[in-house]
Protein backbone atom coordinates (compact mmCIF):
# COMPACT_ATOMS: atom_id res chain seq x y z
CA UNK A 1 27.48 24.30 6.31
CA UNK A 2 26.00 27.44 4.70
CA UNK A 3 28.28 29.84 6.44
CA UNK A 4 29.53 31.68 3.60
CA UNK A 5 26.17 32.03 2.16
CA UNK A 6 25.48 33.62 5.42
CA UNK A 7 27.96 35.91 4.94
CA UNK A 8 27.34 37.17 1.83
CA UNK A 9 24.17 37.76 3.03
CA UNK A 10 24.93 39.87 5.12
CA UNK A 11 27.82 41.91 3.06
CA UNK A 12 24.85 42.74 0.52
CA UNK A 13 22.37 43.86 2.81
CA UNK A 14 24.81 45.42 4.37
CA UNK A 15 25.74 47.47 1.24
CA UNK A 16 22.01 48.46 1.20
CA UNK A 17 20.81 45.89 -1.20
CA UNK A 18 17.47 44.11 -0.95
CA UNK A 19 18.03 40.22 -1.33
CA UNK A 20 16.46 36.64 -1.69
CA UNK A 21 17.75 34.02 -0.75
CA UNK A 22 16.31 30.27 -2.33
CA UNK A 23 16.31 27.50 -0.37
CA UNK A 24 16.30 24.27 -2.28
CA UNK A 25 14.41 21.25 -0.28
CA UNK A 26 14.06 17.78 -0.72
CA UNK A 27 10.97 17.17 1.01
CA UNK A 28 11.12 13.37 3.11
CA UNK A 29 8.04 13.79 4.55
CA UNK A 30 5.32 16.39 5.79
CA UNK A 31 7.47 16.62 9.01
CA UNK A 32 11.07 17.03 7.91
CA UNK A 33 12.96 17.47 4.71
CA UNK A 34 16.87 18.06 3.39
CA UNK A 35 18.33 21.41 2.56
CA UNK A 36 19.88 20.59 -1.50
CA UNK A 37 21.00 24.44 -1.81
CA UNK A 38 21.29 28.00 -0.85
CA UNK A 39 21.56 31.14 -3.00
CA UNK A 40 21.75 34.88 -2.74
CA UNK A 41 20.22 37.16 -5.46
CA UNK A 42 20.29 40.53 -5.20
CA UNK A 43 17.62 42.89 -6.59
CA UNK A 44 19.79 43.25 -9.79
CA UNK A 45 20.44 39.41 -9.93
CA UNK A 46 16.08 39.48 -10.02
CA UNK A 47 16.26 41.95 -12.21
CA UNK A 48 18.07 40.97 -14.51
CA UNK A 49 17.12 36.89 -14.20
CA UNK A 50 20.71 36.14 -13.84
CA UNK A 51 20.03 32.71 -12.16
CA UNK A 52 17.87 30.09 -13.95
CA UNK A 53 14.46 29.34 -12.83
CA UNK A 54 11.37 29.23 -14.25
CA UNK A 55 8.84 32.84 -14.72
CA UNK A 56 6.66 31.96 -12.09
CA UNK A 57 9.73 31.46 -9.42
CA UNK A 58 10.88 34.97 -10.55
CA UNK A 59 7.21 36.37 -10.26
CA UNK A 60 6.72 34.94 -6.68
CA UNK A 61 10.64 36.19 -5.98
CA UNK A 62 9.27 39.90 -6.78
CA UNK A 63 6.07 39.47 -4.86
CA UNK A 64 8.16 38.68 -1.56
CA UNK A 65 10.75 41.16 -1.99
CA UNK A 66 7.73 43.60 -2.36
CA UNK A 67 5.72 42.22 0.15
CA UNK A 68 8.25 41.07 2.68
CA UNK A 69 6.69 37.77 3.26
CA UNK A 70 8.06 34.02 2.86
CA UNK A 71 7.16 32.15 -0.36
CA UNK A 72 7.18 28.53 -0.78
CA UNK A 73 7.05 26.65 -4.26
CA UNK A 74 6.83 23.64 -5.52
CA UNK A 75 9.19 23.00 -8.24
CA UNK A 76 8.93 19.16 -8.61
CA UNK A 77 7.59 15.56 -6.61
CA UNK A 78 8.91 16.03 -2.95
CA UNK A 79 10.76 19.68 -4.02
CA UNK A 80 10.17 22.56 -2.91
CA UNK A 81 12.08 26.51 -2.89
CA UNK A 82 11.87 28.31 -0.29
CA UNK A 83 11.83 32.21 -0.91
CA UNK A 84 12.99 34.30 1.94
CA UNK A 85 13.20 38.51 1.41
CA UNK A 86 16.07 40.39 3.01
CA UNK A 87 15.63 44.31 2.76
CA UNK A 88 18.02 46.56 4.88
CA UNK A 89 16.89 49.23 7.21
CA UNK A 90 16.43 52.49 6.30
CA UNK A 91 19.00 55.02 7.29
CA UNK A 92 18.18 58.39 7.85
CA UNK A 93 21.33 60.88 7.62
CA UNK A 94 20.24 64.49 8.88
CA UNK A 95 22.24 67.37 7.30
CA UNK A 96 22.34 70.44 9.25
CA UNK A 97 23.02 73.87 7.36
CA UNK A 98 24.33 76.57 9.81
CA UNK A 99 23.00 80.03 8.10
């Protein structure tokens, strides 16, 4: 269903770009809920508040990039985003001079 999503996930973080992605729920009941929708933002997308939600979405966005950890929020009766931080390894590259 969100396979595309997925990958474009992936291609970003790939590329070496930190991401979010929201995850729009329609909440049923404390024990199960439906998935609305999925999108990516990059660090630019944050950045630049390409995608429109309200400050204090975009606030908790930049505290879970920087922190790494989940965020939920509730954005209306029974709906909720989930705010989940993708950051790609480091890579180390080692340059050796021969003198």
């Amino acid at each position: 269903m969100f396979e595309d999503i997925y990958k474009q996930l992936v291609n970003e973080v790939d590329k070496g770009h930190q991401c979010v992605t929201l995850t729009y729920i329609d909440l049923l009941s404390t024990e199960e809920g439906s998935i609305i929708k999925k999108v990516i933002l990059t660090k630019e997308d944050i950045e630049k508040k390409s995608f429109p939600v309200d400050d204090n979405i975009y606030e908790k966005i930049c505290s879970s990039l920087e922190s790494g950890k989940l965020e939920m929020v509730e954005i209306g009766e029974n709906k909720n985003v989930l705010i989940e931080p993708f950051v790609p390894k480091p890579r180390l590259v080692v340059l050796v001079v021969d003198t």
